[in-house]
PDB file of N, CA and C in Angstrom:
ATOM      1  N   UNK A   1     -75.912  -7.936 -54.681  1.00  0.00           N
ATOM      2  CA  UNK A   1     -74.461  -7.840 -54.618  1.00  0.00           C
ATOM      3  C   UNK A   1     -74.007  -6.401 -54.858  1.00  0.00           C
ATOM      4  N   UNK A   2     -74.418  -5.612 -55.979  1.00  0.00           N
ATOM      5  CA  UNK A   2     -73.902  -4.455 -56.059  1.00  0.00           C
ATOM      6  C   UNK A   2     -74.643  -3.625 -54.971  1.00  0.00           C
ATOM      7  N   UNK A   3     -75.555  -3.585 -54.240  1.00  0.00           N
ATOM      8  CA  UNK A   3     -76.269  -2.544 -53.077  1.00  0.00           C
ATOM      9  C   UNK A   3     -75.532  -2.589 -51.733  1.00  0.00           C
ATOM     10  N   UNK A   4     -74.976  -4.225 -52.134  1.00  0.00           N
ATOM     11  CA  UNK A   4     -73.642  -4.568 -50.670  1.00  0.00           C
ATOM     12  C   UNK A   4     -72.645  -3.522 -51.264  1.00  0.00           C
ATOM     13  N   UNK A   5     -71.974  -3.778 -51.989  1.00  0.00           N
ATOM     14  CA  UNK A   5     -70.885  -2.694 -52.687  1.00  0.00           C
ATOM     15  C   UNK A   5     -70.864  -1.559 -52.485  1.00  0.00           C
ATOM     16  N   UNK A   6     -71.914  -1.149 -53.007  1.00  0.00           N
ATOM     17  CA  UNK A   6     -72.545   0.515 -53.062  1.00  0.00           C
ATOM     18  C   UNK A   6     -72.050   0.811 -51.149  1.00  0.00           C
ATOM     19  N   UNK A   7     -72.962  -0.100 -50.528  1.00  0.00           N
ATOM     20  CA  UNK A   7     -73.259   0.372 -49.148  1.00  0.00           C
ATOM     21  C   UNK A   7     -71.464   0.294 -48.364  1.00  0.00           C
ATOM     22  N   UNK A   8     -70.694  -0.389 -48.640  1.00  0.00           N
ATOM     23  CA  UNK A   8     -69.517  -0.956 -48.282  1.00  0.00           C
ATOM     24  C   UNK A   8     -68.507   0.703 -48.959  1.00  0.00           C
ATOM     25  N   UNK A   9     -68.822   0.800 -49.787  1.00  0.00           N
ATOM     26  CA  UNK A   9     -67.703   2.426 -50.414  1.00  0.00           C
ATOM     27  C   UNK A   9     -68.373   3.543 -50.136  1.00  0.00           C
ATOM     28  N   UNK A  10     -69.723   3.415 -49.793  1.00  0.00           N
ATOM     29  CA  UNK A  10     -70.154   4.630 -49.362  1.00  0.00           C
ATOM     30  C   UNK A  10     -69.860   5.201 -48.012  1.00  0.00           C
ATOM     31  N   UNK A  11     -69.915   3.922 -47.006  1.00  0.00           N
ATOM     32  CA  UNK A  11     -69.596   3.800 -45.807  1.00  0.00           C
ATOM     33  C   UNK A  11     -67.727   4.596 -45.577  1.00  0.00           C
ATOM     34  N   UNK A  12     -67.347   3.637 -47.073  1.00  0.00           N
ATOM     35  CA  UNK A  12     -65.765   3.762 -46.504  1.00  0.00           C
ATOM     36  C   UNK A  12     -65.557   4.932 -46.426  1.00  0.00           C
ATOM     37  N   UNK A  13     -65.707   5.866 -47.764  1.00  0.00           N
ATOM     38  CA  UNK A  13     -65.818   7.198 -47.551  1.00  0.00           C
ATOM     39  C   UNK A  13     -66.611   8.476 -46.738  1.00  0.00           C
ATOM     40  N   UNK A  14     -67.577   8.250 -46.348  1.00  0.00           N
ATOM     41  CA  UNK A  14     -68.015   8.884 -45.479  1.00  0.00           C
ATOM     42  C   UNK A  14     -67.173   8.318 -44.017  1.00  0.00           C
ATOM     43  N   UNK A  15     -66.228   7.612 -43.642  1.00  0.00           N
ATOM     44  CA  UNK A  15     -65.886   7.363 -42.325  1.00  0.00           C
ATOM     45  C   UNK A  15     -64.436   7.677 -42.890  1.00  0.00           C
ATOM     46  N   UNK A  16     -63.610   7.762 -43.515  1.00  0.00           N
ATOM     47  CA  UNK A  16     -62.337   9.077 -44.462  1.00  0.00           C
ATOM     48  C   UNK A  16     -62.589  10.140 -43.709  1.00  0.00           C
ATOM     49  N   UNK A  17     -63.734  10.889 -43.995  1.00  0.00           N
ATOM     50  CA  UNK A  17     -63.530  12.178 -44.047  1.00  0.00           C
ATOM     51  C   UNK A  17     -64.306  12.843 -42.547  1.00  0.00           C
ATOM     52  N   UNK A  18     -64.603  11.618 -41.639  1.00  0.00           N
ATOM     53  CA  UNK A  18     -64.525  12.394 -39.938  1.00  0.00           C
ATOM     54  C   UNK A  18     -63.015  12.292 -39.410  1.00  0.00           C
ATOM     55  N   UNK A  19     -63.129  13.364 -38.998  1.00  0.00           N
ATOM     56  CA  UNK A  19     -62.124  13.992 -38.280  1.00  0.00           C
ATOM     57  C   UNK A  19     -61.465  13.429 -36.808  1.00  0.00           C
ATOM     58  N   UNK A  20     -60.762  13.282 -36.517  1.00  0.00           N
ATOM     59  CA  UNK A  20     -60.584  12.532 -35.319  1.00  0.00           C
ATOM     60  C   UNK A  20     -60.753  12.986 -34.130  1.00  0.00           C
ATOM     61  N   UNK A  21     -61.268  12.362 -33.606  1.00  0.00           N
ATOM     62  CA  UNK A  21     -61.757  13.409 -31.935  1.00  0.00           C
ATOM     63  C   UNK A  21     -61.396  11.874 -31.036  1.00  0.00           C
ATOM     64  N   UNK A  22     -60.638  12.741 -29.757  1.00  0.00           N
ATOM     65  CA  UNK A  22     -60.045  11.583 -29.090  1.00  0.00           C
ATOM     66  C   UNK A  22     -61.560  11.664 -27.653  1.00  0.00           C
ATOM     67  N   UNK A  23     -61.883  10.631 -27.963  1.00  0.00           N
ATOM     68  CA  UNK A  23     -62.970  10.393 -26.591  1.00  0.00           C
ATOM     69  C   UNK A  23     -62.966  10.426 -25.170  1.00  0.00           C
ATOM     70  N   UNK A  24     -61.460   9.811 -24.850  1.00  0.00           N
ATOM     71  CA  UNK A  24     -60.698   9.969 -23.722  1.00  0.00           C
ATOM     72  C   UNK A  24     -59.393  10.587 -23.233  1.00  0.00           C
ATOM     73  N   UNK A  25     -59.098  10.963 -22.698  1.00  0.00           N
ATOM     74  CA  UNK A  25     -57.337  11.287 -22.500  1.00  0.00           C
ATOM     75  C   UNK A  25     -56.610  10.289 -21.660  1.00  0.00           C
ATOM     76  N   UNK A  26     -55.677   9.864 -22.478  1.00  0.00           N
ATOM     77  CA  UNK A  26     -54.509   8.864 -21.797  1.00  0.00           C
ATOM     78  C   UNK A  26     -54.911   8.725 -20.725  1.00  0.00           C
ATOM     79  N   UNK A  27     -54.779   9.841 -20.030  1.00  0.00           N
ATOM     80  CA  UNK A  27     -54.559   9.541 -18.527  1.00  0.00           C
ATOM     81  C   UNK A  27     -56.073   9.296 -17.659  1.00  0.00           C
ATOM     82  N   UNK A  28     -56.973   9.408 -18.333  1.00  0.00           N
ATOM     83  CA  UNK A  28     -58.181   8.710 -18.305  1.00  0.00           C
ATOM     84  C   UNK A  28     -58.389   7.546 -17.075  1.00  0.00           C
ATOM     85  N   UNK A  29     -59.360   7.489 -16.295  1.00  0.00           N
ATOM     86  CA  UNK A  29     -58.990   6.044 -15.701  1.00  0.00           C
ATOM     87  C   UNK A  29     -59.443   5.186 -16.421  1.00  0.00           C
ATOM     88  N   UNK A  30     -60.742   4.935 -17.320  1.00  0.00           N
ATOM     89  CA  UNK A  30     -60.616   4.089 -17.882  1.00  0.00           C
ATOM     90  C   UNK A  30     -59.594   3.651 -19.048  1.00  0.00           C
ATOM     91  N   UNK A  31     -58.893   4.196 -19.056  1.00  0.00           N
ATOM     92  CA  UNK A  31     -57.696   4.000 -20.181  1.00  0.00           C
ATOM     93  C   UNK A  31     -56.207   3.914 -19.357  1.00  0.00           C
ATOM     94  N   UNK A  32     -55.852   4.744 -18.526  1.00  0.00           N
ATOM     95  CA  UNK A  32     -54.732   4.454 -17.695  1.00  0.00           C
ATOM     96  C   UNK A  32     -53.156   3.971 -18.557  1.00  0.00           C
ATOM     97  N   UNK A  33     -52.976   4.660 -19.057  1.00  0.00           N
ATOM     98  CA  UNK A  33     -51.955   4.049 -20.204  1.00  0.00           C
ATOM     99  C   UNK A  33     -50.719   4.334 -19.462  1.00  0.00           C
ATOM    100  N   UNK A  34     -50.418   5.424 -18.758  1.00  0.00           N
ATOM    101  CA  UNK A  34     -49.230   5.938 -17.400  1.00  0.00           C
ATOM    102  C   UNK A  34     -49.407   5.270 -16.525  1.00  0.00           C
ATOM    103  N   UNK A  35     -50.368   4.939 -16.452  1.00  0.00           N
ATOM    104  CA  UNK A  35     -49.968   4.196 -14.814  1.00  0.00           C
ATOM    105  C   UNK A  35     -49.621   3.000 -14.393  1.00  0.00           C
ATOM    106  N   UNK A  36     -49.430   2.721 -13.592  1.00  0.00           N
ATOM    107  CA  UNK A  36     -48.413   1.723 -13.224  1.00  0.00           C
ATOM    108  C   UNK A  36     -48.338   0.864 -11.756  1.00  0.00           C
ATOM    109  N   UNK A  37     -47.785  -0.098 -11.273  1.00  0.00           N
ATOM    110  CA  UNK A  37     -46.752  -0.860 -12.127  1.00  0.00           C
ATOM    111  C   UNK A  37     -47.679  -1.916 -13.171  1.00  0.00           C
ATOM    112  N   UNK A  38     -47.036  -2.188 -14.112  1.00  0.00           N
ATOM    113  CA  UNK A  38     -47.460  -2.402 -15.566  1.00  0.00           C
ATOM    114  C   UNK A  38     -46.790  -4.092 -15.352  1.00  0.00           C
ATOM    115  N   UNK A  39     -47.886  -5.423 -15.576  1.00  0.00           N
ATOM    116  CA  UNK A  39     -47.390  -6.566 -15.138  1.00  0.00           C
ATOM    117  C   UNK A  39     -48.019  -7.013 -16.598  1.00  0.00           C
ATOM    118  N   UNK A  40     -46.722  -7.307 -17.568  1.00  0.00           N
ATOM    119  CA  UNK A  40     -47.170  -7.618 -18.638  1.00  0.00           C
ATOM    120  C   UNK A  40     -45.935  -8.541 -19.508  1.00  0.00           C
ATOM    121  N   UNK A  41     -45.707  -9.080 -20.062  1.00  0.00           N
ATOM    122  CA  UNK A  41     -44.303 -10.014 -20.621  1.00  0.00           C
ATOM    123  C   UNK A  41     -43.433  -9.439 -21.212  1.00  0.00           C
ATOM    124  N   UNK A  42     -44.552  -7.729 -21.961  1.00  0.00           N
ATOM    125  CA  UNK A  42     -43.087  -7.045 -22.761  1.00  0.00           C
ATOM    126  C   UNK A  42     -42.641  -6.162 -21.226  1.00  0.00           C
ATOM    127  N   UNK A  43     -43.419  -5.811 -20.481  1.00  0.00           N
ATOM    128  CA  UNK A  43     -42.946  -4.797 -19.134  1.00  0.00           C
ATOM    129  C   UNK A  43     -41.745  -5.860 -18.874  1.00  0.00           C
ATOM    130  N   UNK A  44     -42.063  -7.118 -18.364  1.00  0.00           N
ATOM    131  CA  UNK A  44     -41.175  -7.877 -17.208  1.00  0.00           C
ATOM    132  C   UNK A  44     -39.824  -8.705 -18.637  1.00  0.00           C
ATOM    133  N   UNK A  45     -39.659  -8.217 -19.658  1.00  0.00           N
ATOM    134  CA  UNK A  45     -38.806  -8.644 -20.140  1.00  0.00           C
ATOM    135  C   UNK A  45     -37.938  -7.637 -20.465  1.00  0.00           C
ATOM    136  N   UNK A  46     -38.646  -6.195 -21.044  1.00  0.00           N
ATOM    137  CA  UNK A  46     -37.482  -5.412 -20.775  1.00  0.00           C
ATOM    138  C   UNK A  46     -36.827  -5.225 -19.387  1.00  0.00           C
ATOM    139  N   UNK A  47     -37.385  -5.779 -18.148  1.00  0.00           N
ATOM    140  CA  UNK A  47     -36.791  -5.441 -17.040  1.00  0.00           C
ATOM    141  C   UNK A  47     -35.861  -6.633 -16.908  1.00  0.00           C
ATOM    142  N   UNK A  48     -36.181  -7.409 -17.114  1.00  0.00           N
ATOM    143  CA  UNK A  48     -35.169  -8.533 -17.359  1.00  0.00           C
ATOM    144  C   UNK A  48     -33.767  -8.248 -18.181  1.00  0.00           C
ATOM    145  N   UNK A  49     -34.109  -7.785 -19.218  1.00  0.00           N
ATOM    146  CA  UNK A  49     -32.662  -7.261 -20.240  1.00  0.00           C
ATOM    147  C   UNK A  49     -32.121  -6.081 -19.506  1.00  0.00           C
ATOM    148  N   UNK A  50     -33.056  -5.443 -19.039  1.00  0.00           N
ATOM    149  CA  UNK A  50     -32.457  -3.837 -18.587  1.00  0.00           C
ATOM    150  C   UNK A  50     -31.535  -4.290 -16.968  1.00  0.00           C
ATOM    151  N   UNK A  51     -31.966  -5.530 -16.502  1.00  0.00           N
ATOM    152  CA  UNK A  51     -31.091  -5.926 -15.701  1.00  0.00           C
ATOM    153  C   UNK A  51     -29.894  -6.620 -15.391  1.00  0.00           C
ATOM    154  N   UNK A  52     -29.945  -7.183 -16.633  1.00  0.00           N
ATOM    155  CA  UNK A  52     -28.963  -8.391 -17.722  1.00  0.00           C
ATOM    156  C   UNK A  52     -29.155  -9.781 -17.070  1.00  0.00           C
ATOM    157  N   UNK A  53     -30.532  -9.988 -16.641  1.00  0.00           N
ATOM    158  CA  UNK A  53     -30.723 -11.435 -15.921  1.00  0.00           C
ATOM    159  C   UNK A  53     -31.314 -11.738 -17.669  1.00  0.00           C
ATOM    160  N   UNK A  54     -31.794 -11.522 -18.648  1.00  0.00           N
ATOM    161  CA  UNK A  54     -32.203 -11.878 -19.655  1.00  0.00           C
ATOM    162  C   UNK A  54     -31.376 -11.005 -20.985  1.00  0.00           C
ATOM    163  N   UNK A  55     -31.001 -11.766 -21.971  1.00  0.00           N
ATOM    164  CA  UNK A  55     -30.591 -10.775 -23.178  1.00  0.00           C
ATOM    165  C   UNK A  55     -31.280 -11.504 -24.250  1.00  0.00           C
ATOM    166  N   UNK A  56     -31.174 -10.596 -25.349  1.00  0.00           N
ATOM    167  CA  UNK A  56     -31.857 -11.153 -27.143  1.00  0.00           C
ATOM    168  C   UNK A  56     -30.800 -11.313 -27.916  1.00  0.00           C
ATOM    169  N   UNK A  57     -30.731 -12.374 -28.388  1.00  0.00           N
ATOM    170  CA  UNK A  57     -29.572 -12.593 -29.737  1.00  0.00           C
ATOM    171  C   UNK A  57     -29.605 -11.460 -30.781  1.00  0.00           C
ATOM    172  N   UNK A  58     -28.845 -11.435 -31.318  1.00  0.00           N
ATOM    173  CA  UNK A  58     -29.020 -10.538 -32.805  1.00  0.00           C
ATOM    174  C   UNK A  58     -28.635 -11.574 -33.579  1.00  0.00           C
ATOM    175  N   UNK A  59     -29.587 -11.288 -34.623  1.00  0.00           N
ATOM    176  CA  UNK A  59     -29.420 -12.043 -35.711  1.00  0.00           C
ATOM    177  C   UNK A  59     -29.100 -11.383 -37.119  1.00  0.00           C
ATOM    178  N   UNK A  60     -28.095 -11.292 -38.180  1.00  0.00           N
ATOM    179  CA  UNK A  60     -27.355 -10.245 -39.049  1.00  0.00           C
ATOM    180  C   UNK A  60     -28.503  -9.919 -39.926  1.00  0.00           C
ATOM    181  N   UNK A  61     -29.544 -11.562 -40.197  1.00  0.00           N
ATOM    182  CA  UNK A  61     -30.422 -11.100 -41.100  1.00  0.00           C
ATOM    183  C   UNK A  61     -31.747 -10.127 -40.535  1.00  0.00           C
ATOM    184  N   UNK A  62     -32.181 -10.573 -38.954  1.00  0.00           N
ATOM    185  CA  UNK A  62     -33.444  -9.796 -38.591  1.00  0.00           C
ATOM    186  C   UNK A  62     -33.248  -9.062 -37.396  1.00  0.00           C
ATOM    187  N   UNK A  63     -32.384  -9.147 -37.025  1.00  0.00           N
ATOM    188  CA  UNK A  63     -31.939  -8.205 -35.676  1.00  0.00           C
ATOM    189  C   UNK A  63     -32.647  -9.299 -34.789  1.00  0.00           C
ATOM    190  N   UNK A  64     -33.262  -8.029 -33.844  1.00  0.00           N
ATOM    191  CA  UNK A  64     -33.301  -8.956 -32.248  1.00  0.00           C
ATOM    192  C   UNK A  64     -35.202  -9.714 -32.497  1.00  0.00           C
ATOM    193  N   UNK A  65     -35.567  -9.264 -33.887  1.00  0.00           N
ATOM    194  CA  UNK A  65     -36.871  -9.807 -33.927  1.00  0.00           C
ATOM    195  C   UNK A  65     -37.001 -11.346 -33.589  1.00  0.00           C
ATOM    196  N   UNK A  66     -36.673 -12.334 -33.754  1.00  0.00           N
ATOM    197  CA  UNK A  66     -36.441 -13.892 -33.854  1.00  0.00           C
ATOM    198  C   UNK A  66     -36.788 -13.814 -32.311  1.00  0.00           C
ATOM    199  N   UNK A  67     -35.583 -13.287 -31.698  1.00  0.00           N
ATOM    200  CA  UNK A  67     -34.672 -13.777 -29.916  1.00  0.00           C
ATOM    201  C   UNK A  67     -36.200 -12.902 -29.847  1.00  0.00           C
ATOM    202  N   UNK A  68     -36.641 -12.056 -29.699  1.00  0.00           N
ATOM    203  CA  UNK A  68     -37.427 -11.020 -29.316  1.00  0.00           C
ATOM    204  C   UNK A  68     -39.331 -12.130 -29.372  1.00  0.00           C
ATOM    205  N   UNK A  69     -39.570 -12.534 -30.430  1.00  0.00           N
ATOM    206  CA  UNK A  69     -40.413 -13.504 -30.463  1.00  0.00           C
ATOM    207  C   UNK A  69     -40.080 -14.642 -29.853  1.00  0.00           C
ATOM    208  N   UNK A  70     -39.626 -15.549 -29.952  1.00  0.00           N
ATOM    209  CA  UNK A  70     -38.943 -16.605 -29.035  1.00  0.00           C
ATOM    210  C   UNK A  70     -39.350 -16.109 -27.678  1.00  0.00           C
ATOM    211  N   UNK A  71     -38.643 -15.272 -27.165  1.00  0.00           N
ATOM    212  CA  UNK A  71     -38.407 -14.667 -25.514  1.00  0.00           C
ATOM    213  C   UNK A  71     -39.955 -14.302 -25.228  1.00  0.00           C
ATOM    214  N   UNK A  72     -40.732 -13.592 -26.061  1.00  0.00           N
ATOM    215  CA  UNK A  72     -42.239 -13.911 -25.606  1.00  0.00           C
ATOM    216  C   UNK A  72     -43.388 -14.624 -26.248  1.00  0.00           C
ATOM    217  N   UNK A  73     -43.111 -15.897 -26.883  1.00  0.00           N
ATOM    218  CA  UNK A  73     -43.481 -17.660 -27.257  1.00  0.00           C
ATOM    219  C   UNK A  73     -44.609 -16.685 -28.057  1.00  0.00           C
ATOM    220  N   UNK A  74     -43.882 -16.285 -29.145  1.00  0.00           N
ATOM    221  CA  UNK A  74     -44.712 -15.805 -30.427  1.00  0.00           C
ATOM    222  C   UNK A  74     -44.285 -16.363 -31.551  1.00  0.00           C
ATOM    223  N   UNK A  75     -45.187 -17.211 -32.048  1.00  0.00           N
ATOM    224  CA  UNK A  75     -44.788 -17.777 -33.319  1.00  0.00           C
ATOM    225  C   UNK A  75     -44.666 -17.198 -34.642  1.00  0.00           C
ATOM    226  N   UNK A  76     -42.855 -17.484 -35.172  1.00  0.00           N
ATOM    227  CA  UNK A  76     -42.598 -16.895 -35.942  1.00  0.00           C
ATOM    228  C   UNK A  76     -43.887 -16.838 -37.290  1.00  0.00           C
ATOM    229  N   UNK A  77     -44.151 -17.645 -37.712  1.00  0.00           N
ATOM    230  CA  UNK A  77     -45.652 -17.695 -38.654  1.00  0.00           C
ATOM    231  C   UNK A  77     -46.445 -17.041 -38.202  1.00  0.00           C
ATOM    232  N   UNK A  78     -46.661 -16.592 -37.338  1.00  0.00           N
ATOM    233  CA  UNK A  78     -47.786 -15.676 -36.944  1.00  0.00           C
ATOM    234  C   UNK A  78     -47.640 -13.807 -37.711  1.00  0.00           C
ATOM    235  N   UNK A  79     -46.382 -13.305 -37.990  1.00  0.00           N
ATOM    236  CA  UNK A  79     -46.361 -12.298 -37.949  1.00  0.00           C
ATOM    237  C   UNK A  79     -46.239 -12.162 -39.629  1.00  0.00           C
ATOM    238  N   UNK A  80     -47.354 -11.464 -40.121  1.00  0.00           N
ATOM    239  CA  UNK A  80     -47.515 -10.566 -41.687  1.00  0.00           C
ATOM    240  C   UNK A  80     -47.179  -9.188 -41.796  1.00  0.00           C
ATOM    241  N   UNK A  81     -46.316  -8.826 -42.976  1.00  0.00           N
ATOM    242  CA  UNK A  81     -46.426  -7.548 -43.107  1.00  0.00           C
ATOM    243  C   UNK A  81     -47.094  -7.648 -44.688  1.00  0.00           C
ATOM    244  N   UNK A  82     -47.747  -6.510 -44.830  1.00  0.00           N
ATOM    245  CA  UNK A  82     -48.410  -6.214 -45.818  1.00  0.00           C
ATOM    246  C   UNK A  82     -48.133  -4.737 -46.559  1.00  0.00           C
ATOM    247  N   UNK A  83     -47.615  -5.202 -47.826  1.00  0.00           N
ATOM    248  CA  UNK A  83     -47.201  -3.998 -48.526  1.00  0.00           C
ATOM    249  C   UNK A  83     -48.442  -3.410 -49.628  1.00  0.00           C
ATOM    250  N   UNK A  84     -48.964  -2.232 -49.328  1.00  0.00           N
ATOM    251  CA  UNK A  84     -50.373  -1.985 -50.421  1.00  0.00           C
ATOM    252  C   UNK A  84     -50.075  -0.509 -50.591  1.00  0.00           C
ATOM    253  N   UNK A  85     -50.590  -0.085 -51.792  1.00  0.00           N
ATOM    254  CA  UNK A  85     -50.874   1.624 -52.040  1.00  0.00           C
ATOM    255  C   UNK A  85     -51.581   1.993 -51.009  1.00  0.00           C
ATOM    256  N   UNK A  86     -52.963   1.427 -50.511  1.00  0.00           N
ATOM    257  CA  UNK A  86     -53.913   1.480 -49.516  1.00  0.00           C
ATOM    258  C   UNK A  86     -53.326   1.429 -48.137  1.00  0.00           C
ATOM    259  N   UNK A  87     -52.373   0.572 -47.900  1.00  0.00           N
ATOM    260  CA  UNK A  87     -51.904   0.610 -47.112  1.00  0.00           C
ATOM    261  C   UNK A  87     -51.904   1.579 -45.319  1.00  0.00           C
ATOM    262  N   UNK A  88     -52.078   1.765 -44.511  1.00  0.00           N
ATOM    263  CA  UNK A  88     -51.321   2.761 -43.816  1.00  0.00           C
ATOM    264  C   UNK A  88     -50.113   2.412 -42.924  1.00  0.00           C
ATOM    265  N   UNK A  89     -49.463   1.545 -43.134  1.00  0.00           N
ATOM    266  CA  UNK A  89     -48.579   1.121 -42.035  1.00  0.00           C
ATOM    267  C   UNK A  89     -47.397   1.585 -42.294  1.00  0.00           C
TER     268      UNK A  89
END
């Protein structure tokens, strides 16, 4: 149990302190993050609102999060936020 431990914080810290090196660039083809057209539920729903064939309620307590889940059949229980010192969010 403690050699799992050991191996688990040694790891954590030695993977802290590499530096970030990006492997690909956006525009990458295997990555393609610009390009387009983009056929996806958040693409075809903002085009929906941006056309006013679709809108999101506001709600006073959560804004448009509720209408915004609803509109793409995400269950409200599904979504955690997590507050930690450790944290990075």
């Amino acid at each position: 149990m403690a050699l799992g431990v050991a191996t688990c914080v040694t790891g954590t810290v030695a993977q802290r302190d590499q530096p970030y090196r990006a492997n690909l660039p956006a525009d990458h083809a295997a990555i393609e993050y610009d390009a387009g057209p983009f056929e996806d539920p958040i693409t075809r729903l903002a085009e929906a609102v941006a056309s006013g064939v679709a809108t999101l309620d506001y709600d006073n307590r959560f804004g448009y999060l509720p209408s915004l889940l609803d509109r793409l059949d995400i269950r409200v229980d599904s979504q955690v936020l997590v507050f930690s010192k450790t944290s990075f969010q």
